[in-house]
Protein backbone atom coordinates (compact mmCIF):
# COMPACT_ATOMS: atom_id res chain seq x y z
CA UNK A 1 45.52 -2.18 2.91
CA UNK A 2 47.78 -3.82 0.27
CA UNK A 3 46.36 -7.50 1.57
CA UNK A 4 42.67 -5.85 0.73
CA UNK A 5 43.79 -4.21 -2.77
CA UNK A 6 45.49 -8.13 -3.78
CA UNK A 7 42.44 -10.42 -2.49
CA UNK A 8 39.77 -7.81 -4.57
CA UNK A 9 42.11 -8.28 -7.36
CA UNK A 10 42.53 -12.06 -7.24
CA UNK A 11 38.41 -11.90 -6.56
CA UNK A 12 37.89 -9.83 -9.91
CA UNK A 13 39.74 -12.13 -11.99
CA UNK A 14 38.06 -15.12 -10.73
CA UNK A 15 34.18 -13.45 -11.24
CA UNK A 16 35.87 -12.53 -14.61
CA UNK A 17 36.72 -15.88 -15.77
CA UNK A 18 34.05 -18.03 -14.27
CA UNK A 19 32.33 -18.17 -17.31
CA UNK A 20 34.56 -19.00 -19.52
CA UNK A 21 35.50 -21.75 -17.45
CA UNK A 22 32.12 -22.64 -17.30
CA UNK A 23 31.52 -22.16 -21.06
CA UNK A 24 34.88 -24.28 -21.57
CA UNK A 25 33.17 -27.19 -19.69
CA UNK A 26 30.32 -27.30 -21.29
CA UNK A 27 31.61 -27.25 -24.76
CA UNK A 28 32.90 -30.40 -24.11
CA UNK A 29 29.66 -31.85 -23.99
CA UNK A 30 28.96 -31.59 -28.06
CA UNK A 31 27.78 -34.57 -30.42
CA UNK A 32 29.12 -34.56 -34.13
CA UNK A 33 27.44 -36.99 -35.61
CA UNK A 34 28.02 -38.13 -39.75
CA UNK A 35 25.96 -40.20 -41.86
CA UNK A 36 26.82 -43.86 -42.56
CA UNK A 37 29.42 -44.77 -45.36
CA UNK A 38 27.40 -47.99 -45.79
CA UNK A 39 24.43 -45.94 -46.78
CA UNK A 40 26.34 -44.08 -49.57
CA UNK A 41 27.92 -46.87 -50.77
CA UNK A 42 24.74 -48.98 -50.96
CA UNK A 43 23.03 -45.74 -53.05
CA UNK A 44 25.84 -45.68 -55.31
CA UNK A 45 25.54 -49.35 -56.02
CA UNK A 46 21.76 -48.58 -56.86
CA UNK A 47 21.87 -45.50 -58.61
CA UNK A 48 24.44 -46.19 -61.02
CA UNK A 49 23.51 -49.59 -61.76
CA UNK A 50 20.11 -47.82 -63.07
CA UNK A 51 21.97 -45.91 -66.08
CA UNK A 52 23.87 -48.59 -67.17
CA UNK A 53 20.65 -50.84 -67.09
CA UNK A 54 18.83 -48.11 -68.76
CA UNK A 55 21.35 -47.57 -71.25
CA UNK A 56 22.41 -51.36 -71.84
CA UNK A 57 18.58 -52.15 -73.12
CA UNK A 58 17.24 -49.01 -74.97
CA UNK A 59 20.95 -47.47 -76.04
CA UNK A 60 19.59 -47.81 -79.71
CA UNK A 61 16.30 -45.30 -78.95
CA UNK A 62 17.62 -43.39 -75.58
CA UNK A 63 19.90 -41.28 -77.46
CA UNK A 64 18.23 -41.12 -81.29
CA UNK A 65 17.78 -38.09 -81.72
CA UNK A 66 15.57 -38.34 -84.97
CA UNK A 67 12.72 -39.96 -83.11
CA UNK A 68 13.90 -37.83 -80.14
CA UNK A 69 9.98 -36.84 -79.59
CA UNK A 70 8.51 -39.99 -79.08
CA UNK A 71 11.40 -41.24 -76.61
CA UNK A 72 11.39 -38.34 -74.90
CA UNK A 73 10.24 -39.90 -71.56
CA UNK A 74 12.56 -42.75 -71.56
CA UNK A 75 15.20 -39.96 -72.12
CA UNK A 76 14.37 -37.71 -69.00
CA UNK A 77 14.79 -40.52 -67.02
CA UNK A 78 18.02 -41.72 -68.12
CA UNK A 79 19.28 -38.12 -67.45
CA UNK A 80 18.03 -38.06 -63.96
CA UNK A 81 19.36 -41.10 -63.15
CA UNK A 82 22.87 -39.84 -64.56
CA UNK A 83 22.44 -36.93 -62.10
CA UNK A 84 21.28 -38.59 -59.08
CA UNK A 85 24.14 -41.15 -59.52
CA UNK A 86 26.49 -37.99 -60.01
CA UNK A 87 25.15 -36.95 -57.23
CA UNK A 88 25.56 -40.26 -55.03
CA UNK A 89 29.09 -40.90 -56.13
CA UNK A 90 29.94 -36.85 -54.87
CA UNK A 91 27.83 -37.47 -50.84
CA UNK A 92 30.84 -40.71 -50.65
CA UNK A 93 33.36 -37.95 -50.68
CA UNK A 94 31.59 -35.64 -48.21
CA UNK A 95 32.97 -36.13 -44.78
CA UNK A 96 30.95 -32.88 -43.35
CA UNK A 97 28.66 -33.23 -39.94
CA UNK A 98 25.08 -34.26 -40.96
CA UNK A 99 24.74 -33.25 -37.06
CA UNK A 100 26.19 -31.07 -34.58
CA UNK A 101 24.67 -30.52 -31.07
CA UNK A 102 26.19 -28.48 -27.78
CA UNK A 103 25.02 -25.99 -25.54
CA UNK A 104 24.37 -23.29 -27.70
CA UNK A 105 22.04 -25.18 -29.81
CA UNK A 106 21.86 -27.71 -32.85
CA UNK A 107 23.39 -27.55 -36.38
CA UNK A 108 21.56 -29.62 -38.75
CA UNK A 109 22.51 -30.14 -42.70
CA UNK A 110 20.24 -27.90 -45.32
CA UNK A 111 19.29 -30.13 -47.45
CA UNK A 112 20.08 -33.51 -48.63
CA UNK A 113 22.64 -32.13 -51.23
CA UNK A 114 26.28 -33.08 -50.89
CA UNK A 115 28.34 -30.54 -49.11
CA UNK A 116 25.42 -28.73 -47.68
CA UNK A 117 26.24 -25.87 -44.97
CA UNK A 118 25.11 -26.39 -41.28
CA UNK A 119 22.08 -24.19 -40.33
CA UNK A 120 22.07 -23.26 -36.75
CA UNK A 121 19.15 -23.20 -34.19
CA UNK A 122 19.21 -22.05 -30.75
CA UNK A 123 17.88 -23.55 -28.26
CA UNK A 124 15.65 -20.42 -27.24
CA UNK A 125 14.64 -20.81 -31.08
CA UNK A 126 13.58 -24.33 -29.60
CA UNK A 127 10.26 -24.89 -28.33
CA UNK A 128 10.47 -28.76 -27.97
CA UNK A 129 12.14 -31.78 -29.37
CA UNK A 130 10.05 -34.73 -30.01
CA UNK A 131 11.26 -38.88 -30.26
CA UNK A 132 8.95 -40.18 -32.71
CA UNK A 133 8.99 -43.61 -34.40
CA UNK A 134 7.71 -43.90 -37.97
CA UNK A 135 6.47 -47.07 -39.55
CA UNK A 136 7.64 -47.59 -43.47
CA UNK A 137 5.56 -49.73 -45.79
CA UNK A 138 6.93 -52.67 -45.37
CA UNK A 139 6.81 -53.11 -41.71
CA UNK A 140 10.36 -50.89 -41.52
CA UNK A 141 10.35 -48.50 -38.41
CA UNK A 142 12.71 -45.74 -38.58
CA UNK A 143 13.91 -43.50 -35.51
CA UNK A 144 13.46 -39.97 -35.83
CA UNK A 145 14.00 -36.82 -33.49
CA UNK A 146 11.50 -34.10 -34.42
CA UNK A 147 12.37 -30.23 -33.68
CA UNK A 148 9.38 -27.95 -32.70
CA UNK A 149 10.63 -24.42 -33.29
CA UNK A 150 9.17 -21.44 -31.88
CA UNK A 151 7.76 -20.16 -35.45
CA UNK A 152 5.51 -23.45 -35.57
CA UNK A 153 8.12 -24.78 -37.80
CA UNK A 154 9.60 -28.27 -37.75
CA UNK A 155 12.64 -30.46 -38.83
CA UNK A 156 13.01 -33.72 -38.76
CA UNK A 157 16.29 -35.66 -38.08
CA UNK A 158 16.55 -39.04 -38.77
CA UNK A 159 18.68 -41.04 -36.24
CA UNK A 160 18.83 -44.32 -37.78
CA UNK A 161 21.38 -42.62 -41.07
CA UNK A 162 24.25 -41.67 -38.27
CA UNK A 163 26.70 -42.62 -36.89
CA UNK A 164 26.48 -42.24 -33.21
CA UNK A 165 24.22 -43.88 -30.63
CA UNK A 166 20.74 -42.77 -30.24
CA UNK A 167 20.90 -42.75 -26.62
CA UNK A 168 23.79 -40.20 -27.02
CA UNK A 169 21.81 -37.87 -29.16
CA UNK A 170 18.88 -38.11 -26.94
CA UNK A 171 20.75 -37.85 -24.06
CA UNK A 172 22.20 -34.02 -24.53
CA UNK A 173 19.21 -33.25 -26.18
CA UNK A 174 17.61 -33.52 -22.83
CA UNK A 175 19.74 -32.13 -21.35
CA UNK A 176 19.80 -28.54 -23.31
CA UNK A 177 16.23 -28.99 -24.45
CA UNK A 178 12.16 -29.49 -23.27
CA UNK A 179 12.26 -32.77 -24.67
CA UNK A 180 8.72 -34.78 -24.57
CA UNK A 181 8.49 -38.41 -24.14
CA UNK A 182 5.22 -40.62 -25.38
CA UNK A 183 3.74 -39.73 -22.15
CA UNK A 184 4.43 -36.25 -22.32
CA UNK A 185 2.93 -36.10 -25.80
CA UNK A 186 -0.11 -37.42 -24.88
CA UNK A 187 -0.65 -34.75 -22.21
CA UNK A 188 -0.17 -32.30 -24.54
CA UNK A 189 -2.46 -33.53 -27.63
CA UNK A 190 -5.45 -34.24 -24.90
C-alpha cells in the first residue's frame, strides 16, 4: 500500500506539470523580429535634408511673419517636415519589436509612431493569414503577410522592413495559423 500511495503521487505530479513542460517547449518557438537600421537611417538622411533645403532657399519669406498670410503654405510645410524629421531621428533610437510571434498569438506595433506599444492577437482572434505580394509604381514588389481577423478586420505586416527571414516568419505562422497559399486563395475567391 505505501508502493501504491508513492507511484499515484509521482503520477499526479507528472499530469500536473505536463503542461508546463509542454508550454515551456513551445515558447521556444517565438520570432522577434525589428525593423531595419538601414531604413531609419536612409529616412533620416531624407527627411532632414528637406528642412534645411527648405530653409536654405526661402529662409528670407518662410519665417516673415509680416507677409505671414501669403507664405502661409510654404510655412506648413517647413513645419511638417521639422516634425517628421523629429520624428525620424527619435524611430533610430527605438530598439522595440516591430514583431513578435509564438504560440499564443502575434504582437504587432500600433502604429508607425516611434515607441509604439505591441497590440496582441490571438490566434483564435485569427481567422487566416494571407502571403500577398504587392507591386509599387515603379515596378517595386514588396512582401507582405496579411492578417484576416475574425471581426472582418485586417492588418497588414510588411516583411520586407525586418529583420529576420521571411521563410522564418512564414514558417511559425503556419504552423500556429490557417495560413492560405495562392492556390488556396483562389479556392476561396471562386
Amino acid at each position: 500500500m505505501e508502493k501504491e500511495s508513492w507511484v499515484i503521487k509521482i503520477i499526479k505530479i507528472i499530469q500536473i506539470n505536463i503542461p508546463k513542460i509542454l508550454d515551456i517547449l513551445n515558447t521556444k518557438k517565438e520570432i522577434i523580429a525589428k525593423g531595419y537600421v538601414l531604413n531609419s537611417v536612409l529616412a533620416i538622411v531624407v527627411f532632414t535634408a528637406i528642412p534645411f533645403f527648405i530653409f536654405y532657399n526661402f529662409s528670407s519669406e518662410l519665417l516673415h511673419w509680416e507677409k505671414f498670410n501669403s507664405n502661409v503654405l510654404s510655412t506648413i510645410i517647413f513645419f511638417i517636415s521639422i516634425f517628421i524629421a523629429f520624428l525620424t531621428w527619435i524611430n533610430l533610437f527605438d530598439n522595440g519589436a516591430s514583431l513578435k510571434i509564438n504560440n499564443k498569438g502575434i504582437w504587432i506595433r500600433k502604429s508607425i509612431l516611434p515607441f509604439s506599444p505591441l497590440k496582441f492577437l490571438d490566434w483564435n482572434q485569427i481567422k487566416f493569414v494571407e502571403l500577398s505580394t504587392i507591386k509599387g509604381n515603379k515596378g517595386g514588389k514588396t512582401t507582405v503577410l496579411v492578417i484576416h481577423r475574425n471581426d472582418s478586420k485586417t492588418k497588414t505586416i510588411d516583411l520586407d522592413s525586418l529583420d529576420y527571414p521571411t521563410e522564418e516568419i512564414i514558417a511559425i505562422v503556419r504552423e500556429f495559423s490557417n495560413f492560405l497559399n495562392y492556390r488556396d486563395r483562389m479556392e476561396v475567391r471562386q
